[in-house]
C-alpha atoms as a PDB file:
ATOM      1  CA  UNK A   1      59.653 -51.352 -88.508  1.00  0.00           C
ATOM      2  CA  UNK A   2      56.659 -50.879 -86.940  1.00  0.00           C
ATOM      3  CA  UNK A   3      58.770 -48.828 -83.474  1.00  0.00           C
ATOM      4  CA  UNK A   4      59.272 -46.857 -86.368  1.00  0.00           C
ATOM      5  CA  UNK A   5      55.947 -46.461 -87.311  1.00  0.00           C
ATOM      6  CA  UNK A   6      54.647 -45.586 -84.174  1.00  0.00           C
ATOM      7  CA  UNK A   7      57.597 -42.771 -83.589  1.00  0.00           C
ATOM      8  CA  UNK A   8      57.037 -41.319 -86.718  1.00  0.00           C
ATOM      9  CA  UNK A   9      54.652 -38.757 -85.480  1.00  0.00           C
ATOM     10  CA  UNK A  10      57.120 -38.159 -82.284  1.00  0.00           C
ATOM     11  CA  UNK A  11      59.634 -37.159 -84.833  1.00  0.00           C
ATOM     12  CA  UNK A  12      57.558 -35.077 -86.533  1.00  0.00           C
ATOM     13  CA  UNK A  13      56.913 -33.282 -83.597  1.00  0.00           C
ATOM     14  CA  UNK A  14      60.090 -32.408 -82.759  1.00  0.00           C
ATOM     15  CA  UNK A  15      61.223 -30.906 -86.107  1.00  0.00           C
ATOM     16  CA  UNK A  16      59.611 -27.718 -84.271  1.00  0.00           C
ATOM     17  CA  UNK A  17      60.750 -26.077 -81.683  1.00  0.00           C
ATOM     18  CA  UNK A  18      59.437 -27.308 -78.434  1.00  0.00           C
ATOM     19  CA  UNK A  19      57.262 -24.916 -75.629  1.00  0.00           C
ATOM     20  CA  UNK A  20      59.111 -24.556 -72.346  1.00  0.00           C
ATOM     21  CA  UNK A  21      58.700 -26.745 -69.464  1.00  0.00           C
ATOM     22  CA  UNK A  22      60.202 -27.552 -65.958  1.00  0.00           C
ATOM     23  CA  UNK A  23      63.841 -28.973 -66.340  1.00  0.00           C
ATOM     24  CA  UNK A  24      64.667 -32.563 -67.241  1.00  0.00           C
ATOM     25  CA  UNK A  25      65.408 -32.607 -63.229  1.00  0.00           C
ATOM     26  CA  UNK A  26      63.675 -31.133 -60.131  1.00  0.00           C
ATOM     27  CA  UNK A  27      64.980 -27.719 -59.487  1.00  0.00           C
ATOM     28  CA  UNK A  28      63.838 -27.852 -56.053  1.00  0.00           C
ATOM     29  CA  UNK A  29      66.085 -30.123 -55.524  1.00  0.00           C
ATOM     30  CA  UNK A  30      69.176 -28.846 -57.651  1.00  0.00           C
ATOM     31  CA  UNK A  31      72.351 -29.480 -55.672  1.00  0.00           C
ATOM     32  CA  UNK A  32      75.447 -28.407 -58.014  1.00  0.00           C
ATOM     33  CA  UNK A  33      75.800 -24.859 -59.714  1.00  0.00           C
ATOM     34  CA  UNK A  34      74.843 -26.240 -63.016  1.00  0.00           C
ATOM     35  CA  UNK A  35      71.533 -27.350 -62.513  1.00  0.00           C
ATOM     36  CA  UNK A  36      70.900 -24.004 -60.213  1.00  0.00           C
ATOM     37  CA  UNK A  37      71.856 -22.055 -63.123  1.00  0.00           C
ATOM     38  CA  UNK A  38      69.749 -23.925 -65.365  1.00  0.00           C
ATOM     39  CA  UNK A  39      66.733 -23.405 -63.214  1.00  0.00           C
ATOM     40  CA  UNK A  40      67.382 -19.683 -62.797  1.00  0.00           C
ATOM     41  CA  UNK A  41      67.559 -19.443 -66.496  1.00  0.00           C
ATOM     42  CA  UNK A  42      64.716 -19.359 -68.745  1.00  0.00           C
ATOM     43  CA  UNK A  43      66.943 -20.231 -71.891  1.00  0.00           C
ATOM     44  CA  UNK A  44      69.045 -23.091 -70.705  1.00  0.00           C
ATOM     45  CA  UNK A  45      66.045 -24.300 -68.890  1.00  0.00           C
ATOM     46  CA  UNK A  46      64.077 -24.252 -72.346  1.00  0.00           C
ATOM     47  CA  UNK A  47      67.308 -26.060 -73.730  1.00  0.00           C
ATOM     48  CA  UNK A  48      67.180 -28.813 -70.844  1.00  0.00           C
ATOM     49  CA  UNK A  49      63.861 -29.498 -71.719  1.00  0.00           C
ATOM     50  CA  UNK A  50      63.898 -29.950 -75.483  1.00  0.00           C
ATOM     51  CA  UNK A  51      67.615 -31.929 -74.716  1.00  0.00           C
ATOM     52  CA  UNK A  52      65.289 -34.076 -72.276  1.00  0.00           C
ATOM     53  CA  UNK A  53      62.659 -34.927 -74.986  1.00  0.00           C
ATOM     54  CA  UNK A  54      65.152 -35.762 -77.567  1.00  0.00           C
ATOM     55  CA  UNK A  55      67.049 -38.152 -75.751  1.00  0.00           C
ATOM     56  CA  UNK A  56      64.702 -39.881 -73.985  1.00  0.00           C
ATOM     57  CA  UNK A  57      63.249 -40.268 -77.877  1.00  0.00           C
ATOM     58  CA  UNK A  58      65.946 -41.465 -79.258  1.00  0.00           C
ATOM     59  CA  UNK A  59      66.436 -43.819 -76.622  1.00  0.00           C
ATOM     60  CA  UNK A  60      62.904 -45.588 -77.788  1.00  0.00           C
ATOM     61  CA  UNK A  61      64.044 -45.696 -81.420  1.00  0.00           C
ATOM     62  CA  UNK A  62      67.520 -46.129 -81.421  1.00  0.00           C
ATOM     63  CA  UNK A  63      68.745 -49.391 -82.226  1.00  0.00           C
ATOM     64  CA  UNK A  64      70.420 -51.105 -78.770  1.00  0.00           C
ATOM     65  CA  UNK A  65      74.137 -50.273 -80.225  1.00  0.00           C
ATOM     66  CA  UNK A  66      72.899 -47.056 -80.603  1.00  0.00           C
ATOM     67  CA  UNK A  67      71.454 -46.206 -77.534  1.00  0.00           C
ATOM     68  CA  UNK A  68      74.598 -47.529 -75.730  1.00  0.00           C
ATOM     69  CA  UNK A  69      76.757 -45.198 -77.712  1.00  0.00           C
ATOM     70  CA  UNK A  70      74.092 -42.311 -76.982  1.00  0.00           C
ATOM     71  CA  UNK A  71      74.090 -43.556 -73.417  1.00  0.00           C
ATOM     72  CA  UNK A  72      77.867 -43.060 -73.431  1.00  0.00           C
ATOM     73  CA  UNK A  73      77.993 -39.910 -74.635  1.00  0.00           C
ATOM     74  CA  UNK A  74      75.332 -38.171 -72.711  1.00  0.00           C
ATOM     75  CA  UNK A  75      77.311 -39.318 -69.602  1.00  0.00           C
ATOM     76  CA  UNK A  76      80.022 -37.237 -71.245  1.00  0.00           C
ATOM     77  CA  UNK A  77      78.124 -34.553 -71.970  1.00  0.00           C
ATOM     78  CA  UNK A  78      76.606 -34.221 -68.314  1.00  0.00           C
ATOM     79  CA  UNK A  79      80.133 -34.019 -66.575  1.00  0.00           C
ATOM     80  CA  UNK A  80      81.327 -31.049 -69.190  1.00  0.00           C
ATOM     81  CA  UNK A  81      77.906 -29.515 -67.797  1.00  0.00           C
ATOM     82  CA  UNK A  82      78.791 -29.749 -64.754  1.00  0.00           C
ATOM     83  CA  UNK A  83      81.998 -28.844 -65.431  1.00  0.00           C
ATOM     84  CA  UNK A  84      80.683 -25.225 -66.053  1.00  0.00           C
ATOM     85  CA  UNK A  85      79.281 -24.587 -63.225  1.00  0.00           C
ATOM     86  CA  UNK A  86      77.202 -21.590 -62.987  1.00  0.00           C
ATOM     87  CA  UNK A  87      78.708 -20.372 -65.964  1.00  0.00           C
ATOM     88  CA  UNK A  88      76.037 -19.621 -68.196  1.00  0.00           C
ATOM     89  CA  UNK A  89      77.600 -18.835 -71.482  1.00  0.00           C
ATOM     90  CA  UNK A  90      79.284 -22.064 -71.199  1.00  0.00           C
ATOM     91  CA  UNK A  91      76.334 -24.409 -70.475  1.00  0.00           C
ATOM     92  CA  UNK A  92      74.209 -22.487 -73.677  1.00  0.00           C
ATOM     93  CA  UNK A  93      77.164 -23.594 -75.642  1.00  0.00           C
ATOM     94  CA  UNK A  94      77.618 -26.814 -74.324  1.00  0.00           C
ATOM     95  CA  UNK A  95      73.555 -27.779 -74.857  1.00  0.00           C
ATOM     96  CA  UNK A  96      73.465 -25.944 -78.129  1.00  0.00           C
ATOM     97  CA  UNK A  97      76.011 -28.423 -79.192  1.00  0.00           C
ATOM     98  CA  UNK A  98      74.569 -31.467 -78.220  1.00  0.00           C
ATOM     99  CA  UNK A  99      71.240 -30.155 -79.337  1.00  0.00           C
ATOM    100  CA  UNK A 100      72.591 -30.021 -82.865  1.00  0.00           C
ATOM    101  CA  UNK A 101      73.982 -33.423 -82.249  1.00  0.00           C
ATOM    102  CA  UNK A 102      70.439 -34.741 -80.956  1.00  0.00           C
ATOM    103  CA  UNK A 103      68.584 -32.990 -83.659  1.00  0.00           C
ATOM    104  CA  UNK A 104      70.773 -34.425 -86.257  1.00  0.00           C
ATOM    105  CA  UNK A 105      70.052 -38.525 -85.243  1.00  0.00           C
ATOM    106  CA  UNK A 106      66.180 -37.662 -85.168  1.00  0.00           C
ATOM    107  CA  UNK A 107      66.452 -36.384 -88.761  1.00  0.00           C
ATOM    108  CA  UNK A 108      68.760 -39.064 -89.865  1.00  0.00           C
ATOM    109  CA  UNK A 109      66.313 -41.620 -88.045  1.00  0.00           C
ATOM    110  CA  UNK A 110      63.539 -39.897 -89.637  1.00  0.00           C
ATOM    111  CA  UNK A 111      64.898 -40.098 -93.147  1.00  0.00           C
ATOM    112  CA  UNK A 112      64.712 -43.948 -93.061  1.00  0.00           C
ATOM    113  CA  UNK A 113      60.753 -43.729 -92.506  1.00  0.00           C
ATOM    114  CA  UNK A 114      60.562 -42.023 -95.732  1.00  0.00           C
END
């Protein structure tokens, strides 16, 4: 209860958008045509970010089934990124999707606090 507690206000951050930042990764050294794409755009780059933040979140709060199954499925998510490629369309679709996934455990997870 009380990793709860102390996330609370996290969570309650994140119910707003988040301000841009640097991608979740070093652009300088971005090697496949994902990432480059990513770091050339302002949009996916914003989505990186806030995908970033929630995950490494959830990973905190989660319970350790949880987090494996989270685990699991970013590893998915990263190899349909980079499955992509420089195709930009298809990463904002691909990180607008597991935004809404992301977005949806925080709220369920912050629901239980109430």
């Amino acid at each position: 209860m009380s990793n709860l507690i102390r996330t609370l206000p996290l969570l309650a951050l994140l119910a707003s958008p988040l301000p841009a930042a640097a991608a979740s990764f070093p652009c300088d050294k971005a090697e496949t045509p994902d990432e480059t794409a990513i770091c050339k755009t302002l949009p996916l780059n914003d989505r990186d970010v806030e995908m970033a933040t929630r995950f490494e979140i959830l990973k905190e709060v989660l319970p350790m089934g949880g987090r494996t199954k989270m685990q699991e499925d970013q590893e998915a998510w990263l190899k349909e990124r980079r499955a992509c490629g420089p195709d930009a369309a298809c990463l904002r679709d691909l990180y607008d999707a597991r935004l809404k996934t992301l977005r949806g455990l925080i709220s369920e997870f912050a629901k239980q606090g109430q």
